[in-house]
N, C-alpha and C. Protein backbone atom coordinates (compact mmCIF):
# COMPACT_ATOMS: atom_id res chain seq x y z
N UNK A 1 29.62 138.03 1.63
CA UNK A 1 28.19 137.89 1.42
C UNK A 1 27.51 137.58 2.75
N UNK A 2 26.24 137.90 3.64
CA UNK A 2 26.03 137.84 4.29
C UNK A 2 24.82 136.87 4.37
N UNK A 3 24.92 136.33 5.13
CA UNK A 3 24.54 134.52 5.41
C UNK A 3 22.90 134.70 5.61
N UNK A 4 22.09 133.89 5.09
CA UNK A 4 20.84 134.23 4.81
C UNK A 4 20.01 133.78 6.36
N UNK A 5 19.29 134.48 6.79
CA UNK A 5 18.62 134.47 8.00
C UNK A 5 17.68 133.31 8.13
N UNK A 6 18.16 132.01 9.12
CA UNK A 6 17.01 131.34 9.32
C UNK A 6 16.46 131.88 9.89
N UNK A 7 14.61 130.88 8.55
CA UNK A 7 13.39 131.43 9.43
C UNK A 7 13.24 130.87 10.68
N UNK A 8 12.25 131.57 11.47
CA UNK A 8 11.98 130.41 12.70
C UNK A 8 11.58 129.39 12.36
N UNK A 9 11.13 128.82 13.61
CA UNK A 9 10.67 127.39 13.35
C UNK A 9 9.27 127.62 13.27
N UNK A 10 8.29 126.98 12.83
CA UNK A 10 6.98 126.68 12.86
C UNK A 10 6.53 126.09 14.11
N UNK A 11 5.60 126.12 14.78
CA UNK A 11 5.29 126.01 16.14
C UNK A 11 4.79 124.18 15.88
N UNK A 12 5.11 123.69 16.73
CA UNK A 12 4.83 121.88 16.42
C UNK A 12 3.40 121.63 17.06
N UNK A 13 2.87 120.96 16.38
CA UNK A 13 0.68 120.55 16.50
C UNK A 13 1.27 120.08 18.34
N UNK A 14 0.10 120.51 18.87
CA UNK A 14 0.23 120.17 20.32
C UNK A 14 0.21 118.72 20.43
N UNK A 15 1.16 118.87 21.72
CA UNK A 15 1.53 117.69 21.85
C UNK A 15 3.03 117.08 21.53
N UNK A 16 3.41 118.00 20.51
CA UNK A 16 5.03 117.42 19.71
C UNK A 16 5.78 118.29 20.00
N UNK A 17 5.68 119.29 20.77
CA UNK A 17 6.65 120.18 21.44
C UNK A 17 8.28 119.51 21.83
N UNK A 18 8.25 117.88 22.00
CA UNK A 18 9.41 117.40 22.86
C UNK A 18 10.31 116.78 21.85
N UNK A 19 9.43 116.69 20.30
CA UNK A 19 10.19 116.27 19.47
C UNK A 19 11.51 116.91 18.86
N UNK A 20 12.68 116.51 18.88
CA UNK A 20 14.06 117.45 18.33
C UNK A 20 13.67 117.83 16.96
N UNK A 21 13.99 119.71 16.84
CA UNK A 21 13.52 119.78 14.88
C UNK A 21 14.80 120.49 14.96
N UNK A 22 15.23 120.59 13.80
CA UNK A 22 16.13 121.21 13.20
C UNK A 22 16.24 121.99 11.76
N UNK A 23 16.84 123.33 11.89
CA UNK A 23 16.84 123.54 10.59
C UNK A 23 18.15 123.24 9.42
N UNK A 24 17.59 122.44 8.63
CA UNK A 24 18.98 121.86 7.06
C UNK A 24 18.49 123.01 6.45
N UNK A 25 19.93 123.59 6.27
CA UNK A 25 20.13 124.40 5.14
C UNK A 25 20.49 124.07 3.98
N UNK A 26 20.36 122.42 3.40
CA UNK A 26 20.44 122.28 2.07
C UNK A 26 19.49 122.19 1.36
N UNK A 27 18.33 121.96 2.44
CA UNK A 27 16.95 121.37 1.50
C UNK A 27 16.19 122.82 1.63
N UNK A 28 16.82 123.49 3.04
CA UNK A 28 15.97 125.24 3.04
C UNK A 28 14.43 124.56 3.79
N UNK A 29 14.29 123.34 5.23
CA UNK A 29 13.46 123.41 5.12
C UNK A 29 13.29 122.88 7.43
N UNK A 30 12.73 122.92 8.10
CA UNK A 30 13.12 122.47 9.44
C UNK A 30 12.46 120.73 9.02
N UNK A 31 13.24 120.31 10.15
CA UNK A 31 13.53 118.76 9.95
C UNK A 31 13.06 118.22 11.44
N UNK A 32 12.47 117.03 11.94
CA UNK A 32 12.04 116.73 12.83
C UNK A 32 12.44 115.05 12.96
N UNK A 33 13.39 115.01 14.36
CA UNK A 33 13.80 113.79 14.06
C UNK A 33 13.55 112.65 14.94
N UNK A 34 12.83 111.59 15.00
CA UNK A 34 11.99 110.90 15.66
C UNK A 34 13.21 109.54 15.95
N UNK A 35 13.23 109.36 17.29
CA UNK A 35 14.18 108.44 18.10
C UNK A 35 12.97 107.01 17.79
N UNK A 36 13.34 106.08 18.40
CA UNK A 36 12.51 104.58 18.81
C UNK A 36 11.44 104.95 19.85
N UNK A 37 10.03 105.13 19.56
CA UNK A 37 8.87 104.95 20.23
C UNK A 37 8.35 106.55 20.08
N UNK A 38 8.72 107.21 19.49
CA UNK A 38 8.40 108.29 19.06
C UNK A 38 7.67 108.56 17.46
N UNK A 39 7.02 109.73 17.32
CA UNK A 39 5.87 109.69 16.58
C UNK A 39 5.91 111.26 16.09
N UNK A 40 5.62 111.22 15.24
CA UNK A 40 5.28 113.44 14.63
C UNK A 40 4.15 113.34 13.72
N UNK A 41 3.85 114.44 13.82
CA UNK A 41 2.51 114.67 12.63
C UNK A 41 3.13 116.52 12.23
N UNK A 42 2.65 116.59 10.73
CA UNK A 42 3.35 118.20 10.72
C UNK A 42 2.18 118.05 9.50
N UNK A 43 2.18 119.80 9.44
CA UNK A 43 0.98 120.50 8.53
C UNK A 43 1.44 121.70 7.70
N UNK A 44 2.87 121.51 8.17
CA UNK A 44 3.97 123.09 7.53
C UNK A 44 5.08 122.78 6.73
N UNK A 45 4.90 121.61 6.27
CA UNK A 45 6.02 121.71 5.13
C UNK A 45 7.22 120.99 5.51
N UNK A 46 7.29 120.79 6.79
CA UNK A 46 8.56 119.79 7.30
C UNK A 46 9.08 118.48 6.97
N UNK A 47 10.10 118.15 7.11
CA UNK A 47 10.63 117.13 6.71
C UNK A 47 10.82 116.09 7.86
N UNK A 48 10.38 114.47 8.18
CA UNK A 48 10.82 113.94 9.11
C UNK A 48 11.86 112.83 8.88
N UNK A 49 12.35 112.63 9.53
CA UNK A 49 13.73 111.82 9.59
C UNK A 49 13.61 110.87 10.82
N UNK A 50 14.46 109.51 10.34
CA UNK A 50 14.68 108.56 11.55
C UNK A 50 15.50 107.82 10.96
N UNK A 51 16.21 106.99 11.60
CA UNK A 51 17.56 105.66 11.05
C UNK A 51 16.21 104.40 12.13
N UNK A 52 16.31 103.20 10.95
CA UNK A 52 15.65 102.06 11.35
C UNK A 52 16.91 100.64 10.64
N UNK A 53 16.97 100.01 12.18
CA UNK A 53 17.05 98.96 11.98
C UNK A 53 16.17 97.90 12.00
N UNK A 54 16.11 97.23 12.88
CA UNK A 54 14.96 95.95 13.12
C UNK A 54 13.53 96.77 13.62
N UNK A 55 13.73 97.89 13.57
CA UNK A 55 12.37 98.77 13.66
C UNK A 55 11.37 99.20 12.73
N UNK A 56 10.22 99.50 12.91
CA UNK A 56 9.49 100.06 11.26
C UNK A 56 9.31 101.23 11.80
N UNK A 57 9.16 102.22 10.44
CA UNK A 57 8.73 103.47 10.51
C UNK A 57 7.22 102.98 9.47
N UNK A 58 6.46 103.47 10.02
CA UNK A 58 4.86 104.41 8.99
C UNK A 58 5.21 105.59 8.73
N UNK A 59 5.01 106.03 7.25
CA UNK A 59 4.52 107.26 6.87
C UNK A 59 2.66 107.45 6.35
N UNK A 60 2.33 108.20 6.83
CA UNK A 60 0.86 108.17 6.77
C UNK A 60 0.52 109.81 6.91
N UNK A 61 -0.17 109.68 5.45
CA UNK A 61 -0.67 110.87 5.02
C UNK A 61 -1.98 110.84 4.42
N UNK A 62 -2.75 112.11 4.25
CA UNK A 62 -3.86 112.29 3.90
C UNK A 62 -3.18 112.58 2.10
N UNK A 63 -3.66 112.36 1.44
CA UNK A 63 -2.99 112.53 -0.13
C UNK A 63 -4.02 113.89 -0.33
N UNK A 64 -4.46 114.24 -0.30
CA UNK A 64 -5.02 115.06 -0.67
C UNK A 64 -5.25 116.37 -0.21
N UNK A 65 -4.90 116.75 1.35
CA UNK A 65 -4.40 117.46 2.25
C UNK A 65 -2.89 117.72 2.13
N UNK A 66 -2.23 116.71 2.50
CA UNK A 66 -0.88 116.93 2.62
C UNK A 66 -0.36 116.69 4.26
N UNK A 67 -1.63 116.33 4.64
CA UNK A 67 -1.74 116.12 6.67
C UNK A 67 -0.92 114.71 6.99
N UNK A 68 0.12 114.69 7.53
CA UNK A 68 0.74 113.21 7.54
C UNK A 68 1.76 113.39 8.54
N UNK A 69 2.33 112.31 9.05
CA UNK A 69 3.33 112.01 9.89
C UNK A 69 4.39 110.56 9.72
N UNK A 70 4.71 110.03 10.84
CA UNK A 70 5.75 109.13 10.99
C UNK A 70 5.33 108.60 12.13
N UNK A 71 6.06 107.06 11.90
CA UNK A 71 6.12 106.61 13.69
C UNK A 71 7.41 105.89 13.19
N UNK A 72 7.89 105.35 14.64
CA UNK A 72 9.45 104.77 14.74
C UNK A 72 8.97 103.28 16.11
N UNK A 73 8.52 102.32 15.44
CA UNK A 73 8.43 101.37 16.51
C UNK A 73 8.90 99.79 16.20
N UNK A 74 8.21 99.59 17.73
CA UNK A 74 8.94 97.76 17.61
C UNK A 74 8.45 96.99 18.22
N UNK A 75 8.08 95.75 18.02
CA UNK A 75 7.05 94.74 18.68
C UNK A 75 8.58 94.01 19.62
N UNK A 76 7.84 93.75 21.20
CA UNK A 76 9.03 93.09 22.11
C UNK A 76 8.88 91.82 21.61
N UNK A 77 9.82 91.67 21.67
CA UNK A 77 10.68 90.39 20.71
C UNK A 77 9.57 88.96 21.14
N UNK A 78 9.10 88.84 21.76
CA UNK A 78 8.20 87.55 22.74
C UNK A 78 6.57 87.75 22.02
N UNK A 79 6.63 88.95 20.72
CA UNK A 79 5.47 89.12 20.27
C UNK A 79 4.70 87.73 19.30
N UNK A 80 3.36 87.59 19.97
CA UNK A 80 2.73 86.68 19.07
C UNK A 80 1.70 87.29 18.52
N UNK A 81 1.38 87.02 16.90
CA UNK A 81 1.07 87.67 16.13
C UNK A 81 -0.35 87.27 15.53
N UNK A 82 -0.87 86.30 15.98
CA UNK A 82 -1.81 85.62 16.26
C UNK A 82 -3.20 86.16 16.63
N UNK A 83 -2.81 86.98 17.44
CA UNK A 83 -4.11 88.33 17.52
C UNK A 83 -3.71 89.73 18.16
N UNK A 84 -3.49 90.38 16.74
CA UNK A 84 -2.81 91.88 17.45
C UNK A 84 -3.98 93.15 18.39
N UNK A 85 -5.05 92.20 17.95
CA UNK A 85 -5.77 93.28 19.03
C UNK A 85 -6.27 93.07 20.14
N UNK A 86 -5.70 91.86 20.87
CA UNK A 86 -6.43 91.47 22.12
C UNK A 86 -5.80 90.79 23.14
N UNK A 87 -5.56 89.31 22.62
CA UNK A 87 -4.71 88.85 23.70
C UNK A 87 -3.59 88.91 23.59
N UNK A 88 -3.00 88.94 22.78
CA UNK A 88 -0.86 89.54 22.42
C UNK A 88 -1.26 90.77 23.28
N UNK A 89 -0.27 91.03 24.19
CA UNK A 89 -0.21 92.06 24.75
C UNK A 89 1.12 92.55 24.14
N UNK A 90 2.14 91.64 23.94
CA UNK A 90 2.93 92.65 23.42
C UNK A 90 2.74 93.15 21.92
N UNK A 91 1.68 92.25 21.33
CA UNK A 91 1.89 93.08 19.65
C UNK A 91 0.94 94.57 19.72
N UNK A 92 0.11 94.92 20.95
CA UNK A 92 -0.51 95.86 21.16
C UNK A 92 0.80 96.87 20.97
N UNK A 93 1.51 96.58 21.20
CA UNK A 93 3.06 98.14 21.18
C UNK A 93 2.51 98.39 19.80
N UNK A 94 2.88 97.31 18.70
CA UNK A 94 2.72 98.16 17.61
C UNK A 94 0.85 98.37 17.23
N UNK A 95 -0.14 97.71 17.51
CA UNK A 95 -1.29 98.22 17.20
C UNK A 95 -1.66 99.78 18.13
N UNK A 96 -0.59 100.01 18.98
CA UNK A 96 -0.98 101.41 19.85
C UNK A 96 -0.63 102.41 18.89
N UNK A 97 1.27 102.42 18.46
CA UNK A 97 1.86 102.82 17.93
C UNK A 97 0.81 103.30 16.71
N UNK A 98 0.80 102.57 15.53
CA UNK A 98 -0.24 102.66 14.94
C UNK A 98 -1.63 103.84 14.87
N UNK A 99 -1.72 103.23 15.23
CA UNK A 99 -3.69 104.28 15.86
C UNK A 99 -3.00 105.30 16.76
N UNK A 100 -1.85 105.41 17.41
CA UNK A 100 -1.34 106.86 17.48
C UNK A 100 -1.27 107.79 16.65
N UNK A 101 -0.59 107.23 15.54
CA UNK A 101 -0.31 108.05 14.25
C UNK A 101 -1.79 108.70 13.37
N UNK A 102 -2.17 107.44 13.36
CA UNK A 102 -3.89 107.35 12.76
C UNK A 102 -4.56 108.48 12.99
N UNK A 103 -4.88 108.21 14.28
CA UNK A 103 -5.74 109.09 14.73
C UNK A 103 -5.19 110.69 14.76
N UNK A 104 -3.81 110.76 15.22
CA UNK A 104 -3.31 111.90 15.46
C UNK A 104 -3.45 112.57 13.65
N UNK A 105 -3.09 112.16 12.69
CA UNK A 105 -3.58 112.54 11.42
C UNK A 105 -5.15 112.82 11.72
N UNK A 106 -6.47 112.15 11.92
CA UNK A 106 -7.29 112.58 12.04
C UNK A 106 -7.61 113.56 12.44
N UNK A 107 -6.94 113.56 13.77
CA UNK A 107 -7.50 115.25 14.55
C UNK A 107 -6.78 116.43 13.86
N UNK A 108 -6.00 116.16 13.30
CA UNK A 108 -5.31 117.15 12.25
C UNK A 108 -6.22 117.99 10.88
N UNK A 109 -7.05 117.11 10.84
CA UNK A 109 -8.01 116.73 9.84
C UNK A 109 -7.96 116.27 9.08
N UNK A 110 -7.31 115.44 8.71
CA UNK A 110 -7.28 114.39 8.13
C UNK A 110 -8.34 113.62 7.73
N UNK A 111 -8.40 112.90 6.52
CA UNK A 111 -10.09 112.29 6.48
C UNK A 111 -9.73 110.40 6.33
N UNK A 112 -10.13 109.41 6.80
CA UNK A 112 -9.53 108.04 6.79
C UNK A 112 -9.51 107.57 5.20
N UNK A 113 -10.84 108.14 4.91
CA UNK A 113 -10.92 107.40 3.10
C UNK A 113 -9.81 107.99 2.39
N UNK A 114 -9.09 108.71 2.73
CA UNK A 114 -7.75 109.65 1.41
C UNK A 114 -6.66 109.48 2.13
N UNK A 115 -6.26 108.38 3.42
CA UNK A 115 -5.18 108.19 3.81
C UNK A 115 -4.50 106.67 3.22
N UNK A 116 -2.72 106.97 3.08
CA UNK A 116 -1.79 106.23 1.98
C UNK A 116 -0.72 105.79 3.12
N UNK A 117 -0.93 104.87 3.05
CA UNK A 117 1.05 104.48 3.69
C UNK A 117 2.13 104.04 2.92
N UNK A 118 2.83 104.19 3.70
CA UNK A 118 4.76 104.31 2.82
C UNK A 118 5.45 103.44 4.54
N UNK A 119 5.82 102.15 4.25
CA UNK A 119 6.44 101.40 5.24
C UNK A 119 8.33 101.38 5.10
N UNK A 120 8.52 101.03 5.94
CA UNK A 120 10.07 101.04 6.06
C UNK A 120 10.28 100.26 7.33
N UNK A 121 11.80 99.31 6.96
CA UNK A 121 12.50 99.28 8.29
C UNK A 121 12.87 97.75 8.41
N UNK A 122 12.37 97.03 9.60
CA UNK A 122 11.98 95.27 9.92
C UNK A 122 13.11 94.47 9.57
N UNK A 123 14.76 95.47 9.36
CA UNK A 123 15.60 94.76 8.86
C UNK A 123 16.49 93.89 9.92
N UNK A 124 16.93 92.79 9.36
CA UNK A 124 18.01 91.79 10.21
C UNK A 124 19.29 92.27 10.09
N UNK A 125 19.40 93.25 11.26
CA UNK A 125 20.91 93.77 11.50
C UNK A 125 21.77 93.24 12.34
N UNK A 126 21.25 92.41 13.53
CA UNK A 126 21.83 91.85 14.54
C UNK A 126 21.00 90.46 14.93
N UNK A 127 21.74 89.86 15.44
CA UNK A 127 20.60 88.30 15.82
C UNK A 127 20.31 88.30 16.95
N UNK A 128 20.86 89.28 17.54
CA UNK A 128 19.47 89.56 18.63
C UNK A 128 18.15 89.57 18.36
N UNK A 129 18.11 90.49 17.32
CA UNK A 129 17.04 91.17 16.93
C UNK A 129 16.57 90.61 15.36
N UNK A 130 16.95 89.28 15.23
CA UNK A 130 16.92 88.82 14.00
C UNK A 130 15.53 88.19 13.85
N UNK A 131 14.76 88.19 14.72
CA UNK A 131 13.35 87.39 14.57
C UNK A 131 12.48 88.91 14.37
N UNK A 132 12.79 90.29 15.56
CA UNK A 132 11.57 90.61 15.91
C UNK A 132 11.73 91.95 14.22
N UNK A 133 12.90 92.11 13.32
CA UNK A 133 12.47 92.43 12.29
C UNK A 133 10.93 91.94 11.37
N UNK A 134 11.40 90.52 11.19
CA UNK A 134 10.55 90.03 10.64
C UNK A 134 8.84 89.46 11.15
N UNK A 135 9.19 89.91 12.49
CA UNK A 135 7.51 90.43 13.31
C UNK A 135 7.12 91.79 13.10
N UNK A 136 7.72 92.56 13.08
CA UNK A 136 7.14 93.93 12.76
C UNK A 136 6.64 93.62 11.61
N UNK A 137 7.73 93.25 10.39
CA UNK A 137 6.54 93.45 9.15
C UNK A 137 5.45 92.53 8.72
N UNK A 138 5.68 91.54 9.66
CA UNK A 138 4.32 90.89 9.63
C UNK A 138 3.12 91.15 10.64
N UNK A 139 2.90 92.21 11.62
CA UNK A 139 2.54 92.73 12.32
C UNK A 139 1.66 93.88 11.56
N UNK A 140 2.77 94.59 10.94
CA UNK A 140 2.33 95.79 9.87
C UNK A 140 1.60 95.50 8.69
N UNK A 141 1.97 94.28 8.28
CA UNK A 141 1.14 93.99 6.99
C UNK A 141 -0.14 93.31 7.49
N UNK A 142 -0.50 92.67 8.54
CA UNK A 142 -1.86 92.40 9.22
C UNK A 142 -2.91 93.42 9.21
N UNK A 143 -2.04 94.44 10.35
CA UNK A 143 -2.76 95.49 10.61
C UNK A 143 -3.38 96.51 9.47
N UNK A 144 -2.63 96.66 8.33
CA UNK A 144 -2.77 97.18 7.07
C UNK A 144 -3.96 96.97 6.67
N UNK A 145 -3.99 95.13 6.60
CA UNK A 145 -5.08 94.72 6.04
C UNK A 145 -6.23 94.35 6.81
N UNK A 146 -6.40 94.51 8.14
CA UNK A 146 -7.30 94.46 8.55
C UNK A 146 -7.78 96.14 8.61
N UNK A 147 -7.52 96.76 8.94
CA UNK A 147 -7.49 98.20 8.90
C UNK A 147 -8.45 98.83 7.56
N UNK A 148 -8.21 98.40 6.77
CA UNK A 148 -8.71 98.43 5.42
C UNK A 148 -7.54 99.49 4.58
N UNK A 149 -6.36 99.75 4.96
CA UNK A 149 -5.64 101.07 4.92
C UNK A 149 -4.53 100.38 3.48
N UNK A 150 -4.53 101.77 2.80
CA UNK A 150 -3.06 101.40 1.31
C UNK A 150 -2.03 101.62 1.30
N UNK A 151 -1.09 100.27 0.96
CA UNK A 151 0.76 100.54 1.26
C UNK A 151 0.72 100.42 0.01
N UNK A 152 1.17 101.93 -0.41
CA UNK A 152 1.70 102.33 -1.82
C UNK A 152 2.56 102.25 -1.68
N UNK A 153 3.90 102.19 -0.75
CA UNK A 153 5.27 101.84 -1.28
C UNK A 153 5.98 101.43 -0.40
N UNK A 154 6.85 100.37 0.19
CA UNK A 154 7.56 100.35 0.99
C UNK A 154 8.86 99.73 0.70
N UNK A 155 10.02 99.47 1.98
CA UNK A 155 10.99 98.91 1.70
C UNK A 155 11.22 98.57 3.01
N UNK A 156 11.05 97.35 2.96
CA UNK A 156 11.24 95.96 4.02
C UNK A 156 11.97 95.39 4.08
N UNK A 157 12.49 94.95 5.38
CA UNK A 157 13.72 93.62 5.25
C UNK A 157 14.91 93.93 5.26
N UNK A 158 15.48 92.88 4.82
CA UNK A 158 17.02 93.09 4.13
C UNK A 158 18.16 93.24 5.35
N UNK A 159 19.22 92.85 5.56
CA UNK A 159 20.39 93.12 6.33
C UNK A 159 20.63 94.45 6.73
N UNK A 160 20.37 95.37 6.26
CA UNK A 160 20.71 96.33 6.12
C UNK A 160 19.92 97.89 7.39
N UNK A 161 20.37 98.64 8.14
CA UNK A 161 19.79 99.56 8.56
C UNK A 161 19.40 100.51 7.38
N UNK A 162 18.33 101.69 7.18
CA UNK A 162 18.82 102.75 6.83
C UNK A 162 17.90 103.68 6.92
N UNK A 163 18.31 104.75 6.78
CA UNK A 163 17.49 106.17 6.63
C UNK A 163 16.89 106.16 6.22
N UNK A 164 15.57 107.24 6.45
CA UNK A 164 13.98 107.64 6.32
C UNK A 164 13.87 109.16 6.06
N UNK A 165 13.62 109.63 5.26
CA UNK A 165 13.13 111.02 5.25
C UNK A 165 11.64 111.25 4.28
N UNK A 166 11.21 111.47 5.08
CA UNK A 166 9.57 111.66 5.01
C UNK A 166 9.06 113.01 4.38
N UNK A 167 8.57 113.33 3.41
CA UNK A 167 7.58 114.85 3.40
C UNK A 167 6.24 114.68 3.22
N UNK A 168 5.77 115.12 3.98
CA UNK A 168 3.97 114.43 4.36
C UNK A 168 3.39 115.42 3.58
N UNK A 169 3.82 116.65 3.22
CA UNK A 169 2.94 117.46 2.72
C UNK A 169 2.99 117.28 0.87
N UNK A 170 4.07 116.41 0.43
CA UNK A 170 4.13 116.10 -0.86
C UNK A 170 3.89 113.97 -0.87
N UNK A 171 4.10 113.88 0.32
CA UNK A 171 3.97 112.24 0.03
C UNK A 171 5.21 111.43 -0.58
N UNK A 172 6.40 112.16 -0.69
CA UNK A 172 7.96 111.62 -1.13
C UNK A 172 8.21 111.19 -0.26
N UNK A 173 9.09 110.05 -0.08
CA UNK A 173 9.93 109.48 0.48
C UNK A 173 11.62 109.08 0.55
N UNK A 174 12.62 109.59 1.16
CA UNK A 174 14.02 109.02 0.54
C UNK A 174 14.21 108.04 2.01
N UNK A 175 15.22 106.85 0.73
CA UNK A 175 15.15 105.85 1.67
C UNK A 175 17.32 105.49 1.55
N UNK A 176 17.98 105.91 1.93
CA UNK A 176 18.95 105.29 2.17
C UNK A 176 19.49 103.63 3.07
N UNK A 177 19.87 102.69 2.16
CA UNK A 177 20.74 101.97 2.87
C UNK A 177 21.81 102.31 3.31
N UNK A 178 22.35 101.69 5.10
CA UNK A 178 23.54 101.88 5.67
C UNK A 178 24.07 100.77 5.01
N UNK A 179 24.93 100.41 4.11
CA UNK A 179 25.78 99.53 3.54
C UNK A 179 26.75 99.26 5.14
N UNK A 180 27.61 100.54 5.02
CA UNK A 180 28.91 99.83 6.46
C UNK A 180 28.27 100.58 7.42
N UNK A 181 28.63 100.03 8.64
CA UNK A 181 28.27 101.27 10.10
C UNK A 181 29.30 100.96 10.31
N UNK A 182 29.54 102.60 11.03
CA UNK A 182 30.72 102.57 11.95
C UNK A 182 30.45 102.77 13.29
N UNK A 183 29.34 102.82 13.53
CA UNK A 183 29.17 102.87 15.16
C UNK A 183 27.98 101.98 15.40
N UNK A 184 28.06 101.51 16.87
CA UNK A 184 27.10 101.10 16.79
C UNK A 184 25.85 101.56 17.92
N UNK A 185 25.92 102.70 17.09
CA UNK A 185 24.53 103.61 17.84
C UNK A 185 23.26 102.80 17.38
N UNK A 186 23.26 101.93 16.29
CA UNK A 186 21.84 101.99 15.96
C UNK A 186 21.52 100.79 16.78
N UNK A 187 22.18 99.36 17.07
CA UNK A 187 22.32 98.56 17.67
C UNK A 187 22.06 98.88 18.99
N UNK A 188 22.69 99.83 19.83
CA UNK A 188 22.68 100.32 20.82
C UNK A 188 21.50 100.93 21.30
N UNK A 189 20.86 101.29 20.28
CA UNK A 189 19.97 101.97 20.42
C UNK A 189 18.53 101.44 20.72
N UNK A 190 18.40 100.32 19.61
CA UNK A 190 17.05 99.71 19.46
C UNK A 190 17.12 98.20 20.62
N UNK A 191 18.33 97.74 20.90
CA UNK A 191 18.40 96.86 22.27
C UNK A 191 17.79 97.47 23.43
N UNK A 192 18.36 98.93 23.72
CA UNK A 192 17.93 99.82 25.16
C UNK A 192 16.26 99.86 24.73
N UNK A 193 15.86 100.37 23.81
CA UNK A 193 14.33 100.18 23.18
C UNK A 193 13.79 99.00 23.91
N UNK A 194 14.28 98.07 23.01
CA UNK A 194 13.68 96.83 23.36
C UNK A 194 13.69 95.80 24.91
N UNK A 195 14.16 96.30 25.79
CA UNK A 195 14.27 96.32 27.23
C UNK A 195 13.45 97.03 27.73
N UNK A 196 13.24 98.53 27.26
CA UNK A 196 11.76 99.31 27.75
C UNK A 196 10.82 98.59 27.34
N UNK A 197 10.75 97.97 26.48
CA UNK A 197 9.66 97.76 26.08
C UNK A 197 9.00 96.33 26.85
N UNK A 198 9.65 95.82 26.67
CA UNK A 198 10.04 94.41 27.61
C UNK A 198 9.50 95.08 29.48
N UNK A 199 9.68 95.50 30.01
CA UNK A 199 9.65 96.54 31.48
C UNK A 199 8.80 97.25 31.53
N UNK A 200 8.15 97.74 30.04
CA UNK A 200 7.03 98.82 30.54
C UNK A 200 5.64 98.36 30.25
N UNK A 201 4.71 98.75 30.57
CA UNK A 201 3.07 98.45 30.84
C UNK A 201 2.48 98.53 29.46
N UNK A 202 1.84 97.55 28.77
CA UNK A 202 1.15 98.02 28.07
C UNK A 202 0.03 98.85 27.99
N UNK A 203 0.12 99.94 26.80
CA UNK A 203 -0.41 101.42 26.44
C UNK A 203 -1.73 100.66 26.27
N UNK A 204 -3.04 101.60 26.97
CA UNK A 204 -4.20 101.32 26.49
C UNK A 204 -4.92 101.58 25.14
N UNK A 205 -6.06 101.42 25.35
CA UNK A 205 -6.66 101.52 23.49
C UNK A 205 -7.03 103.35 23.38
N UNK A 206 -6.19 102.66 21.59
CA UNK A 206 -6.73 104.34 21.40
C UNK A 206 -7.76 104.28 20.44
N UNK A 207 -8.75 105.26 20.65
CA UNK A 207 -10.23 105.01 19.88
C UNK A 207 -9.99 106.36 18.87
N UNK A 208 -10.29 105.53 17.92
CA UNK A 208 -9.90 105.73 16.39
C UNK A 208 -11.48 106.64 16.09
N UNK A 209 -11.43 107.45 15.23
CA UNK A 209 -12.25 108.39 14.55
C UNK A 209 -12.25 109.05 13.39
C-alpha cells in the first residue's frame, strides 16, 4: 500500500518562523513545539505542544474565531509578587510573557471581549525550583484578575511534570502527568532557563490593543 503523502506545512503567522513544527501522523495534523520562553499563535488548525515543570504554559484563544496560541514561561526565582507591573522587575518576565501572547492573538484578530484561558504547569518537581512553581501560579492568577481575562480550566501544581497539547482552533486541551521520568531533560532544562533569566535584561512593555 503506498504511504499517504504529507501535506506541507502551513506557512507560520510572521514572526514564528523559528518555532520547531512537525508533522504526527496519528492525529493527521502539523504540531508546533514550544521550548521555555517561547510562544506560538496558529490560525490553521495546528496543534501545540510543550512538557512543563515548575513552568506555566497559557493557552489563549479567541472562542469564537478559533485565533489562539501558547506560551511556556517562568518568573526568576527572586520574583516578588507584590507588584507585577512595575517595580518587580523580575515578575515583569511573566507580565511580558503574557501580553506577548495577548496581543499577538490580537493582531491575529482576535477580539479581547471573546478571549478564554486554559492554565497549566507551576509544579514542584525539584527544590530548586520548589518556591518559583508556586510564584508562577500566583503571578498568573493576579494577572488574570487584574486583566479582567477567564480561566475556564486549568491544572496547577502538584509534584508532578507533564504534557500540554493545545488546539486553539477548537479550544481542547490534553494534559498528561509524568508520573516517573527517566531523564532528566526537564530539570535540565528549566534550571539552564532559569539562569537566563536570572543574566538577561528585562523585556520592555508591550502595549496591548
Amino acid at each position: 500500500m503506498q504511504k499517504a503523502a504529507i501535506p506541507e506545512c502551513p506557512p507560520a503567522l510572521p514572526g514564528f518562523g523559528h518555532i520547531k513544527r512537525y508533522w504526527d501522523p496519528s492525529r493527521k495534523l502539523y504540531v508546533a513545539k514550544l521550548l521555555p520562553g517561547e510562544y506560538y499563535i496558529t490560525l490553521r488548525g495546528e496543534m501545540i505542544t510543550t512538557v512543563l515543570g515548575s513552568c506555566i504554559s497559557a493557552c489563549i484563544r479567541d472562542r469564537k474565531l478559533g485565533i489562539g496560541g501558547m506560551n511556556h514561561f517562568m518568573l526568576p526565582d527572586s520574583a516578588q509578587l507584590d507588584d507585577w507591573g512595575g517595580s518587580s522587575s523580575s515578575a515583569r518576565y511573566g507580565s511580558y510573557a503574557m501580553e506577548q501572547l495577548i496581543n499577538e492573538v490580537l493582531k491575529a484578530g482576535g477580539r479581547r471581549e471573546n478571549l478564554e484561558v486554559k492554565a497549566f504547569g507551576g509544579g514542584a518537581i525539584v527544590s530548586k525550583l520548589s518556591s518559583v512553581g508556586r510564584k508562577n501560579i500566583a503571578f498568573l492568577r493576579e494577572f488574570l484578575q487584574i486583566e479582567g481575562l477567564q480561566l475556564v480550566s486549568e491544572d496547577l501544581g502538584s509534584p508532578y511534570p507533564r504534557k500540554v497539547n493545545f488546539f486553539p482552533d477548537s479550544g481542547r486541551a490534553q494534559v498528561k502527568k509524568l508520573r516517573s521520568m527517566h531523564n532528566d531533560t526537564i530539570v535540565e532544562r528549566e534550571n539552564q532557563y532559569l539562569e537566563e533569566l536570572v543574566e538577561a535584561p528585562v523585556q520592555g512593555d508591550v502595549e496591548l490593543f
